[in-house]
PDB file of N, CA and C in Angstrom:
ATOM      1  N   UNK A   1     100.531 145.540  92.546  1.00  0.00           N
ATOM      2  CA  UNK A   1      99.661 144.387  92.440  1.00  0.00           C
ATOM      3  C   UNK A   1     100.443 143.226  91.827  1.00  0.00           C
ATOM      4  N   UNK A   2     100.134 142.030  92.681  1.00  0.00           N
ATOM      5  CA  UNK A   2     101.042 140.971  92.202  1.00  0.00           C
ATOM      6  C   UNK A   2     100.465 140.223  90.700  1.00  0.00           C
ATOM      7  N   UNK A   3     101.142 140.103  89.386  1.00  0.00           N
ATOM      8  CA  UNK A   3     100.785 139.218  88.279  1.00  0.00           C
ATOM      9  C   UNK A   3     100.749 137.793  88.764  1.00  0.00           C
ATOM     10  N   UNK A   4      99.312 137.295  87.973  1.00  0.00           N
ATOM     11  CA  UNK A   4      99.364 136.109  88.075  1.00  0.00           C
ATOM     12  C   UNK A   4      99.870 135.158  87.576  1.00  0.00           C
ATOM     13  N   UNK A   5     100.373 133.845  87.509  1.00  0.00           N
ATOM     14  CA  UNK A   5     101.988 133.088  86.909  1.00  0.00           C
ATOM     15  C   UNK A   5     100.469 131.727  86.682  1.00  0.00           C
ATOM     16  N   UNK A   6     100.651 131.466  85.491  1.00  0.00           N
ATOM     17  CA  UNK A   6      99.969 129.776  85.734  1.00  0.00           C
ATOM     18  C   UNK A   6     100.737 128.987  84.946  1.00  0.00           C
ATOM     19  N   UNK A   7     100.716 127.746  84.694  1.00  0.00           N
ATOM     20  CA  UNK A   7     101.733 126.967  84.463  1.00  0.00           C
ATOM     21  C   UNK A   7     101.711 126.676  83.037  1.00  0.00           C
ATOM     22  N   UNK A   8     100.473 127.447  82.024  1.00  0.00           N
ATOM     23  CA  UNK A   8     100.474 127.597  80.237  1.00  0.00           C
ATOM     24  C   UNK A   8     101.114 128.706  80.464  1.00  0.00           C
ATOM     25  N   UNK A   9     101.164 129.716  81.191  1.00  0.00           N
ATOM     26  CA  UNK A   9     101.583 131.169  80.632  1.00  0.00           C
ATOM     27  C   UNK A   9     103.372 130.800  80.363  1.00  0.00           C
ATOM     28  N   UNK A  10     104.036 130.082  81.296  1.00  0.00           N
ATOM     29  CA  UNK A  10     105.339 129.854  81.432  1.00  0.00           C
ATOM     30  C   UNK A  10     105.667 128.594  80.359  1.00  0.00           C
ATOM     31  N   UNK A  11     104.860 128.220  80.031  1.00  0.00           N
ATOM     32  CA  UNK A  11     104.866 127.192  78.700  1.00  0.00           C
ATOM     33  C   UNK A  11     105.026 125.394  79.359  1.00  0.00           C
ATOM     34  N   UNK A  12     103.805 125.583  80.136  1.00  0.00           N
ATOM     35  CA  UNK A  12     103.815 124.047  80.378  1.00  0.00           C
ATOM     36  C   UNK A  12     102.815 123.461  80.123  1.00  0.00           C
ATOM     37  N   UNK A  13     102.592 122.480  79.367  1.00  0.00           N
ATOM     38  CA  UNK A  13     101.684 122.036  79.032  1.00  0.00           C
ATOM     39  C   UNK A  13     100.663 120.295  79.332  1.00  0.00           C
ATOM     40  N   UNK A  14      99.707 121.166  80.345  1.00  0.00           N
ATOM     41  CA  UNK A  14      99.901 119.483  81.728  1.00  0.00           C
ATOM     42  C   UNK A  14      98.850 118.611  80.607  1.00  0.00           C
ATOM     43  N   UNK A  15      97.818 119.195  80.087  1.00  0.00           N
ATOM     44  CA  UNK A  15      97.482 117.690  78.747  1.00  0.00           C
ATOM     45  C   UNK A  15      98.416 117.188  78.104  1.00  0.00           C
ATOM     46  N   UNK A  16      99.528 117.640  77.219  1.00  0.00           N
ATOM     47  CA  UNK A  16     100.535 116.998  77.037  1.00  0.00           C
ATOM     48  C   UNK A  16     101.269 116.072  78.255  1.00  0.00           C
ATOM     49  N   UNK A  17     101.448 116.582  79.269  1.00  0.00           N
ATOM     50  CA  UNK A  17     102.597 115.603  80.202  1.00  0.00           C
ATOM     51  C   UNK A  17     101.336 114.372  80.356  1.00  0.00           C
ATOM     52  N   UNK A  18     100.175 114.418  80.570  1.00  0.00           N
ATOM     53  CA  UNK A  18      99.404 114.059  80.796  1.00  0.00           C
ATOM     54  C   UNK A  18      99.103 112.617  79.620  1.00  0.00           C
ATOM     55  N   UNK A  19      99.478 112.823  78.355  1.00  0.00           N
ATOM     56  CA  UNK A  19      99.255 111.533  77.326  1.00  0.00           C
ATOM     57  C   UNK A  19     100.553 111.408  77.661  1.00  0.00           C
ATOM     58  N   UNK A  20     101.755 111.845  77.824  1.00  0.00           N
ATOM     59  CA  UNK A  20     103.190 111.717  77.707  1.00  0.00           C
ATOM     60  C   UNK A  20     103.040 110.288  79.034  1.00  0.00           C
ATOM     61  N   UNK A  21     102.733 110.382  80.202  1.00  0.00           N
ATOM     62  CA  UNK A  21     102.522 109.483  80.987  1.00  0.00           C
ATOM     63  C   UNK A  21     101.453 108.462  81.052  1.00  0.00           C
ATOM     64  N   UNK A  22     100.583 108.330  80.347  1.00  0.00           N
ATOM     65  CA  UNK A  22      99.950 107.279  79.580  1.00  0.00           C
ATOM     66  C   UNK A  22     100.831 106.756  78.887  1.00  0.00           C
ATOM     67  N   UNK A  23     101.362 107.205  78.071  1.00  0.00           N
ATOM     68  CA  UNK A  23     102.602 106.649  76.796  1.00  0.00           C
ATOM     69  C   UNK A  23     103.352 105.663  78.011  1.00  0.00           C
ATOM     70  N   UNK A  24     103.811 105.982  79.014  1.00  0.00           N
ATOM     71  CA  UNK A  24     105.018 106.007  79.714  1.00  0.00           C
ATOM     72  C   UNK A  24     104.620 104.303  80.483  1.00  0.00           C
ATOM     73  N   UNK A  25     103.091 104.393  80.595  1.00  0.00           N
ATOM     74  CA  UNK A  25     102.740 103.417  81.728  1.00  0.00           C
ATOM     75  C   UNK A  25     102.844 102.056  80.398  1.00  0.00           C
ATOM     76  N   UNK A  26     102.734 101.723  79.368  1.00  0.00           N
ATOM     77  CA  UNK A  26     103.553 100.637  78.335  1.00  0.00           C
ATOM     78  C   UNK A  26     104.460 100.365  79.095  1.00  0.00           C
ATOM     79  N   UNK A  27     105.486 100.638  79.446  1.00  0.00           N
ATOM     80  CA  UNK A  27     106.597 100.587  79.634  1.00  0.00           C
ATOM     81  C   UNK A  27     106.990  99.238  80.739  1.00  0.00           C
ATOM     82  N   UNK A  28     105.750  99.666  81.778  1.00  0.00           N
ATOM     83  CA  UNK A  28     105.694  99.201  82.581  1.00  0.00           C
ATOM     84  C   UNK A  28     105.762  97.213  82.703  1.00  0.00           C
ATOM     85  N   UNK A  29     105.343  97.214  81.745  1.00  0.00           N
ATOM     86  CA  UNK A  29     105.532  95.334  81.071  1.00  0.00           C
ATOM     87  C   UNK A  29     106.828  94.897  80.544  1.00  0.00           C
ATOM     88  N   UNK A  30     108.172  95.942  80.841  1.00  0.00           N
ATOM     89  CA  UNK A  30     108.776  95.497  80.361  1.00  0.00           C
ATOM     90  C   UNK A  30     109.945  95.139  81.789  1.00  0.00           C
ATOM     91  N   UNK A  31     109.616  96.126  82.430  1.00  0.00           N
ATOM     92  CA  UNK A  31     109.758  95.673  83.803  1.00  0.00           C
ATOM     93  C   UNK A  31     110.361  94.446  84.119  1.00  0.00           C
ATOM     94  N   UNK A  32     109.562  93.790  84.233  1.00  0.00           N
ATOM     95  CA  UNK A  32     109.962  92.029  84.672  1.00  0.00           C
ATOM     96  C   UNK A  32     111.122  91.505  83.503  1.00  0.00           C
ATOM     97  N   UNK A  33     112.287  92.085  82.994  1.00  0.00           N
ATOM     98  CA  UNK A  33     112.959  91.903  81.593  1.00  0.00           C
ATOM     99  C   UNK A  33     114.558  92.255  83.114  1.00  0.00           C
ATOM    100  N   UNK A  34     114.194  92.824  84.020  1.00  0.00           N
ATOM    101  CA  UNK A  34     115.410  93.290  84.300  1.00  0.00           C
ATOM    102  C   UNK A  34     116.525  91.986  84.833  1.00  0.00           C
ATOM    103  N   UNK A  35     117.387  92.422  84.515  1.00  0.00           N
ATOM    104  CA  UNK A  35     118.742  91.128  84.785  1.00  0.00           C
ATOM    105  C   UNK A  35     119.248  91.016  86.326  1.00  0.00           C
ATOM    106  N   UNK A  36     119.468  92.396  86.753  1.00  0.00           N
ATOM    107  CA  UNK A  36     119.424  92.367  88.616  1.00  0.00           C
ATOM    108  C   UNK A  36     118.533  91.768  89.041  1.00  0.00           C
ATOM    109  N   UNK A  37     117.726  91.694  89.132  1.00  0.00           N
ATOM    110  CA  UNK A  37     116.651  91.642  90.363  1.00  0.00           C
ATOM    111  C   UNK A  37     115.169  91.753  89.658  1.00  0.00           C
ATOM    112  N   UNK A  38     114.428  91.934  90.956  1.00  0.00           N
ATOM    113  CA  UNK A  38     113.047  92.381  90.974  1.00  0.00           C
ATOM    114  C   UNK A  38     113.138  93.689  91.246  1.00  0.00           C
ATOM    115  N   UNK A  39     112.247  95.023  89.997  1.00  0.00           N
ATOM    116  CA  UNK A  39     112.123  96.391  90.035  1.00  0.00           C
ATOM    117  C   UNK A  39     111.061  96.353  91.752  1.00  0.00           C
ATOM    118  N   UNK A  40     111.384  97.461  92.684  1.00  0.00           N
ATOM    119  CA  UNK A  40     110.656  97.853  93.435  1.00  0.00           C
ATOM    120  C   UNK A  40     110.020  98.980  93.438  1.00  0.00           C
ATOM    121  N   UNK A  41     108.406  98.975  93.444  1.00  0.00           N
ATOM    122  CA  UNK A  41     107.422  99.648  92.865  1.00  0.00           C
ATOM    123  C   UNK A  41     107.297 100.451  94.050  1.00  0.00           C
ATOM    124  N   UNK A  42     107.362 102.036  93.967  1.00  0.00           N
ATOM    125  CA  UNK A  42     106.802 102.245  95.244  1.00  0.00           C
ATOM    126  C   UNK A  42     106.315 103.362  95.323  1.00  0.00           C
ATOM    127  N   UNK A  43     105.267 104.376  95.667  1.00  0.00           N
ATOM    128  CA  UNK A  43     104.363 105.137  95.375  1.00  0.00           C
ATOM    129  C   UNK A  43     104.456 106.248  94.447  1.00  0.00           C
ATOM    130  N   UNK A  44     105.593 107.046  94.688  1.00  0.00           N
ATOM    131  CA  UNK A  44     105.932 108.136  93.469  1.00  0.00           C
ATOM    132  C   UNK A  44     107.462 107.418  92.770  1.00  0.00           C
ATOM    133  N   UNK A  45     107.406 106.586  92.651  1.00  0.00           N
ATOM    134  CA  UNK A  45     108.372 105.876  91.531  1.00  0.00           C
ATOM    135  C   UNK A  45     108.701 104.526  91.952  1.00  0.00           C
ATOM    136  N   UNK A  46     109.988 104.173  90.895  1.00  0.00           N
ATOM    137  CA  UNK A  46     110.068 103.030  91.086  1.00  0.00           C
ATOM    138  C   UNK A  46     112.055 102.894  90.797  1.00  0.00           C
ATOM    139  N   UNK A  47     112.256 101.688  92.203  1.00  0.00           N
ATOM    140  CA  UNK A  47     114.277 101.906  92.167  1.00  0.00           C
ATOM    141  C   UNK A  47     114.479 100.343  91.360  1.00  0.00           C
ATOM    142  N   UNK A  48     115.705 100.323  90.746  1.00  0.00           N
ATOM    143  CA  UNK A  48     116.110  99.377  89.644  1.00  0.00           C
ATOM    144  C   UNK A  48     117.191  98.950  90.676  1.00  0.00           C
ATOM    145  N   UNK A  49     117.223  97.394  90.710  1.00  0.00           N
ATOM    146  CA  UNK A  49     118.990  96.865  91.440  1.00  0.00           C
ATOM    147  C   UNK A  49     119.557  97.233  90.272  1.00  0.00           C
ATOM    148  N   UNK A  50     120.725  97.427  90.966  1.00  0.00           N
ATOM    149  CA  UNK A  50     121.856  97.225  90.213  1.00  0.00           C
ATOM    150  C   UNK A  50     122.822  97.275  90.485  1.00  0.00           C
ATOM    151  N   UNK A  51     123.483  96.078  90.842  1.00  0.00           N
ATOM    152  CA  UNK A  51     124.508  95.712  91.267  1.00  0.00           C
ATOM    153  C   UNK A  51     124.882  95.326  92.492  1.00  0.00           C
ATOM    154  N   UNK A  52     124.830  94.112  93.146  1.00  0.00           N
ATOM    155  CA  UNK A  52     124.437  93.795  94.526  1.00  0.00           C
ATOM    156  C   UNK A  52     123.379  94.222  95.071  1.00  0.00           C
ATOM    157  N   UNK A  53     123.415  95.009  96.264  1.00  0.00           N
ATOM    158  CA  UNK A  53     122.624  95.450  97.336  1.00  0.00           C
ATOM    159  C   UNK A  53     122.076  96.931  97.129  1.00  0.00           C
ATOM    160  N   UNK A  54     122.701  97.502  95.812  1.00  0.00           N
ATOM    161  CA  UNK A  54     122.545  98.980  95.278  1.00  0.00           C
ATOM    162  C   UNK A  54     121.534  98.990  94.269  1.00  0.00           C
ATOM    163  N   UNK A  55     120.899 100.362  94.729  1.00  0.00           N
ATOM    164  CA  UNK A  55     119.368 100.606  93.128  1.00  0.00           C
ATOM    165  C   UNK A  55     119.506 101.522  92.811  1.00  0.00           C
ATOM    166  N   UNK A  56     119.017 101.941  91.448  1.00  0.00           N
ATOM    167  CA  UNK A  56     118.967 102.821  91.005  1.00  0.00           C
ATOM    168  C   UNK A  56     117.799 103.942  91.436  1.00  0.00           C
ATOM    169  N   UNK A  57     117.550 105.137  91.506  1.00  0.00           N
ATOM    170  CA  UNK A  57     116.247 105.584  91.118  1.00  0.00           C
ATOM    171  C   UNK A  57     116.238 106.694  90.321  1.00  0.00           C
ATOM    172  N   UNK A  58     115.701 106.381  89.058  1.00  0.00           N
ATOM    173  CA  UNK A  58     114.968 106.910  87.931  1.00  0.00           C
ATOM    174  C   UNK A  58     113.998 107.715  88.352  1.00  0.00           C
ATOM    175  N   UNK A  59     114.534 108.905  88.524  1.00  0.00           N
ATOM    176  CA  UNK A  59     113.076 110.038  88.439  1.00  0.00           C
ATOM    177  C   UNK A  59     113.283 111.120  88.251  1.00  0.00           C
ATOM    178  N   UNK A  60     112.766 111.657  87.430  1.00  0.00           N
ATOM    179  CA  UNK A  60     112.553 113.347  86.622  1.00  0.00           C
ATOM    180  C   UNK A  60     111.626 113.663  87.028  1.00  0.00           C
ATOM    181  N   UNK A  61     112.354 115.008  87.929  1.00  0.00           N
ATOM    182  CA  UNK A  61     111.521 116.291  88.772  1.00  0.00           C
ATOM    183  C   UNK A  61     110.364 116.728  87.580  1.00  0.00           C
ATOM    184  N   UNK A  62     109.409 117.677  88.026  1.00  0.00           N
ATOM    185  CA  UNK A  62     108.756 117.656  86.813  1.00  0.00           C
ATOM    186  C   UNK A  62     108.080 118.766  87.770  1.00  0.00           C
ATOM    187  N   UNK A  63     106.581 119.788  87.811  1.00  0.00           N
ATOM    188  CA  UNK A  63     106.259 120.604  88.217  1.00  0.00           C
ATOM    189  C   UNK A  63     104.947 120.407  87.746  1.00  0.00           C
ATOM    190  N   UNK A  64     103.891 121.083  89.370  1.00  0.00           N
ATOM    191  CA  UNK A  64     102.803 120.410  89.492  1.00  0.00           C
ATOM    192  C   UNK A  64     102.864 119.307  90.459  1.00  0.00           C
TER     193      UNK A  64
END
């Protein structure tokens, strides 16, 4: 019989990630501060210029 796996038993804790990304959306006003360019917003994240015609993208895999 297969054990069941949920994502507290393995030690994740989605109310925590959950204020952790509230915390995170502040952030978001600081945005318009960047020296390249204009940040491009786009549905599961967001890419930073930097440096000519090149962006960055900032994103941590995460589960769930």
């Amino acid at each position: 019989m297969s054990r069941k796996i949920t994502y507290a038993a393995v030690g994740v804790d989605r109310e925590l990630r959950a204020e952790a990304k509230k915390a995170l959306r502040l952030l978001k006003s600081t945005y318009r501060f960047s020296c390249y360019g204009e940040i491009v917003q786009l549905p599961f994240g967001n890419v930073f210029p930097f440096r000519g015609d090149c962006y960055l993208d900032l994103v941590i895999e995460g589960v769930g």
